[in-house]
N, C-alpha and C. Protein backbone atom coordinates (compact mmCIF):
# COMPACT_ATOMS: atom_id res chain seq x y z
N UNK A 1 -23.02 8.34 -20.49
CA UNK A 1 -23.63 9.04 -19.38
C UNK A 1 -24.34 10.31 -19.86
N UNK A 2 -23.60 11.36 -20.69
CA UNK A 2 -24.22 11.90 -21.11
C UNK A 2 -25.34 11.55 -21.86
N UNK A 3 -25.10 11.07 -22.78
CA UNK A 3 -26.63 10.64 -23.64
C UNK A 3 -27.46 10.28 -23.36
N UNK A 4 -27.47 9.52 -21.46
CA UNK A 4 -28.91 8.83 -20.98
C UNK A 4 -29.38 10.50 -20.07
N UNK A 5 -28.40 11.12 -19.68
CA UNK A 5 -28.94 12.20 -18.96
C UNK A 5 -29.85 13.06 -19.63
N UNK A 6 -29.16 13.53 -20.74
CA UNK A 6 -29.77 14.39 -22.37
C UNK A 6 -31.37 13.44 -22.79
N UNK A 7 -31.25 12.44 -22.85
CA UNK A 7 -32.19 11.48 -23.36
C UNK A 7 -33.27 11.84 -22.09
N UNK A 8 -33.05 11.25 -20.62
CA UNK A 8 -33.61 11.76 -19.71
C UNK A 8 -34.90 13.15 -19.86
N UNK A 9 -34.00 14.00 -19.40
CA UNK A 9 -34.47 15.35 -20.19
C UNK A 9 -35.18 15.62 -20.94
N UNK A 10 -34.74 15.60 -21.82
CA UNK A 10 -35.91 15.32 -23.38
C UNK A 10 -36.98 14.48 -22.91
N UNK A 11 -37.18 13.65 -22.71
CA UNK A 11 -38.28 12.84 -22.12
C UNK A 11 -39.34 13.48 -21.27
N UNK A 12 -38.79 14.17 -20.02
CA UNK A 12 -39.19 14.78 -19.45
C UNK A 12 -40.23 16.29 -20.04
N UNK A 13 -39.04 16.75 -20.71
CA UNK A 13 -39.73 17.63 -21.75
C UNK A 13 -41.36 17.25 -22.49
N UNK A 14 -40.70 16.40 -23.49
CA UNK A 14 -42.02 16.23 -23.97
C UNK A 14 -42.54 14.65 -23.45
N UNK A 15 -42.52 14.27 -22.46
CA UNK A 15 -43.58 13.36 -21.83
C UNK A 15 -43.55 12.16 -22.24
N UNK A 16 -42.42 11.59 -22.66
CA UNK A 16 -42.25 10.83 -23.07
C UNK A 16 -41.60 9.81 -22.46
N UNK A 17 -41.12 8.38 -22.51
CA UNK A 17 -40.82 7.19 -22.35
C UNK A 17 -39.29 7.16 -22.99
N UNK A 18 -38.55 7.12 -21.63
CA UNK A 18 -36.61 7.11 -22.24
C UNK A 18 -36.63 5.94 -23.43
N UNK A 19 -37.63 4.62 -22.77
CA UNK A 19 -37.69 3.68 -24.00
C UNK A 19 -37.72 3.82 -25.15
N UNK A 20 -38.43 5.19 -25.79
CA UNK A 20 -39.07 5.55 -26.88
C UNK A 20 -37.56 6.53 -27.47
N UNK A 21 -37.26 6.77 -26.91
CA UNK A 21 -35.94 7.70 -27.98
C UNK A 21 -34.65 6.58 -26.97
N UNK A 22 -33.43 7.56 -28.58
CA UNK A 22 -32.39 6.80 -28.26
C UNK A 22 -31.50 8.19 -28.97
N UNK A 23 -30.19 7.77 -28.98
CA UNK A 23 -29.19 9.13 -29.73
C UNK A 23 -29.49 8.78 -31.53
N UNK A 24 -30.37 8.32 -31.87
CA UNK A 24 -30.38 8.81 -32.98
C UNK A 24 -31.77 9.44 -33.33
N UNK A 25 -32.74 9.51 -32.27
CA UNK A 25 -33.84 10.28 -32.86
C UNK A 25 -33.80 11.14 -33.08
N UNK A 26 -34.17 11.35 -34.07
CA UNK A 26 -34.27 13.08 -34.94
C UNK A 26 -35.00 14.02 -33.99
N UNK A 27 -34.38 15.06 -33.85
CA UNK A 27 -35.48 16.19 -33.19
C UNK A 27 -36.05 17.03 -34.24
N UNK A 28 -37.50 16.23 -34.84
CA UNK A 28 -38.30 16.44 -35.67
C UNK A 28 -39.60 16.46 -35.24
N UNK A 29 -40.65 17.12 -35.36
CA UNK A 29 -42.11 16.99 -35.18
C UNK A 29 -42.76 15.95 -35.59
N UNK A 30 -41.99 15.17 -36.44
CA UNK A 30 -42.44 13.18 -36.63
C UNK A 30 -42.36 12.69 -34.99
N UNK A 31 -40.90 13.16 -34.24
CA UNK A 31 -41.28 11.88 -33.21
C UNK A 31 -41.52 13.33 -32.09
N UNK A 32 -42.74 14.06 -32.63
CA UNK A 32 -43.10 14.70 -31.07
C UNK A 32 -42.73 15.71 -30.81
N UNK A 33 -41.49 16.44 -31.29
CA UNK A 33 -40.26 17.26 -30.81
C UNK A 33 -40.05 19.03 -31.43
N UNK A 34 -41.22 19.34 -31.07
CA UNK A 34 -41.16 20.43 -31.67
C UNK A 34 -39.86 21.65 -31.18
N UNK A 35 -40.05 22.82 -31.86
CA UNK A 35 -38.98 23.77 -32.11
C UNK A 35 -39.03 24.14 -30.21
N UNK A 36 -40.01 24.40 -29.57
CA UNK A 36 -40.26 24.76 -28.43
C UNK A 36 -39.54 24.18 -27.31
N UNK A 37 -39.98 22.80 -27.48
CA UNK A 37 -39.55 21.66 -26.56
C UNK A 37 -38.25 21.30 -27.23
N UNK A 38 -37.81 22.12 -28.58
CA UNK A 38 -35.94 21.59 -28.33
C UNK A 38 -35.42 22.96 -27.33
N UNK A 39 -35.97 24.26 -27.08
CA UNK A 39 -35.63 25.13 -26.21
C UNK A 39 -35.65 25.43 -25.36
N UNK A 40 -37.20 24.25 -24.86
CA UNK A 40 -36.93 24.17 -23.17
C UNK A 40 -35.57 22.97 -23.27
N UNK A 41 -35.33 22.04 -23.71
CA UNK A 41 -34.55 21.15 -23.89
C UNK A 41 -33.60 21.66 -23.46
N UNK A 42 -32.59 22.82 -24.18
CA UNK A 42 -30.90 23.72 -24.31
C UNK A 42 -31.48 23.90 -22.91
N UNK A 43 -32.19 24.56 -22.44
CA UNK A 43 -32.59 25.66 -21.19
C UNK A 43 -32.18 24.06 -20.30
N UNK A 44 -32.39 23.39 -19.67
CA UNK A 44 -32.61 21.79 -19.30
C UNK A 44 -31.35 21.70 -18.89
N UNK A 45 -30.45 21.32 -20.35
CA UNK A 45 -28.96 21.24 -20.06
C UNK A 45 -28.15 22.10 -19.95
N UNK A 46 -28.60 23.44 -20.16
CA UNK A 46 -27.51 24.44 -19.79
C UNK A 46 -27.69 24.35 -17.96
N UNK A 47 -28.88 23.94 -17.42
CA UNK A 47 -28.55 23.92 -16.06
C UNK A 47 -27.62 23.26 -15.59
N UNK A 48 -27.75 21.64 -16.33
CA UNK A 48 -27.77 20.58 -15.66
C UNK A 48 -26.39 20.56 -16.10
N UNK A 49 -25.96 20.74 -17.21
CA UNK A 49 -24.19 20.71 -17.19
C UNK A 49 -23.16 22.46 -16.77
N UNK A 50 -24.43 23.00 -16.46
CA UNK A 50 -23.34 24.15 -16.22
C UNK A 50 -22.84 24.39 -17.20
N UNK A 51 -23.01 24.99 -18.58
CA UNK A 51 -22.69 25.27 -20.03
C UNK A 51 -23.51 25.95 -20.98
N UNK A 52 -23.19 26.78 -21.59
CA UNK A 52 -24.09 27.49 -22.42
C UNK A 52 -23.84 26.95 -23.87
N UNK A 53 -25.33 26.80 -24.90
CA UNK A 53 -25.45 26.74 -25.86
C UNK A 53 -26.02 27.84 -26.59
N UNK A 54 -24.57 27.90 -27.48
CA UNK A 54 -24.77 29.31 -28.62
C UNK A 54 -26.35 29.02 -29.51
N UNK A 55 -27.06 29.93 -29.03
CA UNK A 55 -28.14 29.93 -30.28
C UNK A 55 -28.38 29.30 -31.53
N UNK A 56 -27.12 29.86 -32.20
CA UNK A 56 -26.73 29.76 -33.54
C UNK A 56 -26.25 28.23 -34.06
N UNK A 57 -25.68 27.41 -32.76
CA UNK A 57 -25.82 26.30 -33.04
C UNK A 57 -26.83 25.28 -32.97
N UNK A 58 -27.88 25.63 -32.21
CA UNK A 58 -29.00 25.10 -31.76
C UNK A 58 -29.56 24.18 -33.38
N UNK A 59 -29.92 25.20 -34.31
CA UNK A 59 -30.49 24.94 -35.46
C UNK A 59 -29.18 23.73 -36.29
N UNK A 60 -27.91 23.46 -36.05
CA UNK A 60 -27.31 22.25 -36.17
C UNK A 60 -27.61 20.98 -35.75
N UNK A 61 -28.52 20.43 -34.84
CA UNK A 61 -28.44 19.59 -33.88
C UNK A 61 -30.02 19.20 -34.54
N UNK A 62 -29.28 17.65 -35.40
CA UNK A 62 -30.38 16.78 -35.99
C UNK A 62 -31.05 15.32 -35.13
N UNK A 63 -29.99 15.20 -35.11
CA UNK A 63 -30.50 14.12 -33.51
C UNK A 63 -30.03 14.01 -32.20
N UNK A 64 -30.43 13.59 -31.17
CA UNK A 64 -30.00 13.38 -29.87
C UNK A 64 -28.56 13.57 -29.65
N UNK A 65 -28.03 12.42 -30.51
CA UNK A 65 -26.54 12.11 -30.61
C UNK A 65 -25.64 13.56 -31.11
N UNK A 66 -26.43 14.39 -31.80
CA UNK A 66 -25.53 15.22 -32.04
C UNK A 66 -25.62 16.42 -30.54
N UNK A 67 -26.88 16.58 -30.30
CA UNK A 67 -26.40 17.58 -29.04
C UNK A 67 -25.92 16.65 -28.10
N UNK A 68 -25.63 15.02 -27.90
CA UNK A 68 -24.65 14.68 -26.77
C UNK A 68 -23.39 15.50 -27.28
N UNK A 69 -22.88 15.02 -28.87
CA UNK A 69 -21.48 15.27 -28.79
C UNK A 69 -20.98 16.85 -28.73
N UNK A 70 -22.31 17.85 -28.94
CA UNK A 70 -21.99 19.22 -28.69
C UNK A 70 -21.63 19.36 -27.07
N UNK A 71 -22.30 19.01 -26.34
CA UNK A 71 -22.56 19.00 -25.19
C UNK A 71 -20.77 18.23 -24.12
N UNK A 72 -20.69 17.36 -24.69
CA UNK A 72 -19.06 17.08 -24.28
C UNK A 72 -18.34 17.70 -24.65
N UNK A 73 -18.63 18.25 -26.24
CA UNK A 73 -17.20 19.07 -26.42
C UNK A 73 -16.91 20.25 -25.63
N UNK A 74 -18.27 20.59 -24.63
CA UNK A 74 -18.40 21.67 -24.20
C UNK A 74 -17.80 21.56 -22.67
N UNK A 75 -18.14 20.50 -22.48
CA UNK A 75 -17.76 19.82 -20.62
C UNK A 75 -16.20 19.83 -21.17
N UNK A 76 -15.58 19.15 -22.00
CA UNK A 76 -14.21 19.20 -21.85
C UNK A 76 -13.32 20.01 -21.97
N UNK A 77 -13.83 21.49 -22.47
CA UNK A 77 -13.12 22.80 -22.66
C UNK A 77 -12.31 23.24 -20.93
């Protein structure tokens, strides 16, 4: 659930087709995803889950799949 919501999002962001990403696309400027649109991205889900993402981890988060699993560890605190 999370990962289609996050995936969602991102899409939305940069204009894209949920078809076209999945939890392992890299958030790289290969598929589209620049530094910008990963910060409207955090901004996105800090609404939408009610949760804040530390800055400092932002620059950790290589693909989709990894800000799902940041993102739960954060809902389950």
């Amino acid at each position: 659930m999370t990962l289609d919501i996050i995936i969602s999002l991102l899409c939305e962001v940069i204009s894209a087709s949920e078809n076209d990403l999945s939890g392992r696309t890299p958030l790289t400027p290969e598929y589209d995803i620049e530094s910008i649109d990963i910060a409207k991205l955090m901004i996105e889900i800090e609404k939408r889950f009610e949760v804040t993402i530390h800055d400092e981890d932002v620059h950790t988060f290589q693909t989709v799949n990894d800000v799902v699993k940041y993102v739960d560890a954060l809902i389950a605190e």
